[in-house]
Protein backbone atom coordinates (compact mmCIF):
# COMPACT_ATOMS: atom_id res chain seq x y z
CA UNK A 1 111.30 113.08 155.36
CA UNK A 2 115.25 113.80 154.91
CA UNK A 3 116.28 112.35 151.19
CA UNK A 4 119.66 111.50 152.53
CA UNK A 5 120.12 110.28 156.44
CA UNK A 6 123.27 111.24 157.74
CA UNK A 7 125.35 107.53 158.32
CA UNK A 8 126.45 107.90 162.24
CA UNK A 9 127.55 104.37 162.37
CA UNK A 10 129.81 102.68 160.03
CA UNK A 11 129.64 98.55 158.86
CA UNK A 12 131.72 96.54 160.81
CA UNK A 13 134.71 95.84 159.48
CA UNK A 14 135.25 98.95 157.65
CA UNK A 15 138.34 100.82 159.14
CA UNK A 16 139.19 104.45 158.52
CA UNK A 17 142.15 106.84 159.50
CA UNK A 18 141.09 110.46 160.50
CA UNK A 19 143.41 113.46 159.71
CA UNK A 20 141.62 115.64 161.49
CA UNK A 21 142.52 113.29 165.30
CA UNK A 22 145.51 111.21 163.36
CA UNK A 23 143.61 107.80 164.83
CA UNK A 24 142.18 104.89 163.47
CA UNK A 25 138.12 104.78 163.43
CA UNK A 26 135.86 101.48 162.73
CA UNK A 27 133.26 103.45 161.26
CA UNK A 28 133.05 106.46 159.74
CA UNK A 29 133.25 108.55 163.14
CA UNK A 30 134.95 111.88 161.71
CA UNK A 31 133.25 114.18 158.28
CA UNK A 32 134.70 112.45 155.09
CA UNK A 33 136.88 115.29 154.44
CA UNK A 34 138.91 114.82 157.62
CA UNK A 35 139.52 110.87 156.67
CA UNK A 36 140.86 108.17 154.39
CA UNK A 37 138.81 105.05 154.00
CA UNK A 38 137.47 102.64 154.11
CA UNK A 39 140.32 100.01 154.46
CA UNK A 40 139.42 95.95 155.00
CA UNK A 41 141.62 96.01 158.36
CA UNK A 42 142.92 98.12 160.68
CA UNK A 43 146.48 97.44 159.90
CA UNK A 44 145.52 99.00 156.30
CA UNK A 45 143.82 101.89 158.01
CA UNK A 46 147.53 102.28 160.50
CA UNK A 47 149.22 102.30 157.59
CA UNK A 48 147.09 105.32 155.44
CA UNK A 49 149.75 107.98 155.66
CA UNK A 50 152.98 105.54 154.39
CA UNK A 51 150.40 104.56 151.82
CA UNK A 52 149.64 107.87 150.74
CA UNK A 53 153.25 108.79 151.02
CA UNK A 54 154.09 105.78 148.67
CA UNK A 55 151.77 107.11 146.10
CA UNK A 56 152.62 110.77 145.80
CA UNK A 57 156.18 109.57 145.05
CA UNK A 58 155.28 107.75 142.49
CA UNK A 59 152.99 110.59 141.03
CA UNK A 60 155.41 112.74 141.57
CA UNK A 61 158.17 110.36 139.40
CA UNK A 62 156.18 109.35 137.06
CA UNK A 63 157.94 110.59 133.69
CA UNK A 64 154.61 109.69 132.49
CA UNK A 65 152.92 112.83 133.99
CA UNK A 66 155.15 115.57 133.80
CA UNK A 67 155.21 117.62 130.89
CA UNK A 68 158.10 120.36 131.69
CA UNK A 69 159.76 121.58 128.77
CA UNK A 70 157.34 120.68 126.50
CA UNK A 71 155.53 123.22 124.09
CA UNK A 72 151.97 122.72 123.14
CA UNK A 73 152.80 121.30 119.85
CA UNK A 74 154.70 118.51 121.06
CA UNK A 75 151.27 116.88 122.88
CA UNK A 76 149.57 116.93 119.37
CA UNK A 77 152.12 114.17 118.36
């Protein structure tokens, strides 16, 4: 007896986008490393990429988490 089954069918309802086909899956259809998910709707599984997008700019502005210029000492205050 397998400890973990492998899930071949997703819930309803749950919506994922696949990088590896660049589509929009109900289900998990496609390895979890090729996809983003799971999204409530398939409008919020469309729209994974402009959401992802979205975040990295603000990652990537955040003054919050970018430490250039700083020396080690200046974290310990």
């Amino acid at each position: 007896m397998a400890l973990f089954k492998k899930r071949t069918v997703g819930k309803p309802g749950e919506w994922y986008y696949c990088l590896e086909h660049k589509k929009v899956e109900e289900g998990p259809d496609c390895p979890g490393k090729d996809r983003f998910g799971p999204y409530t709707s398939r409008a919020e599984a469309e729209a994974a990429m402009q959401t992802a997008q979205e975040r990295n700019l603000e990652w990537d502005t955040d003054p919050n988490w970018h430490d250039r210029g700083k020396t080690p000492d200046d974290a310990a205050e």
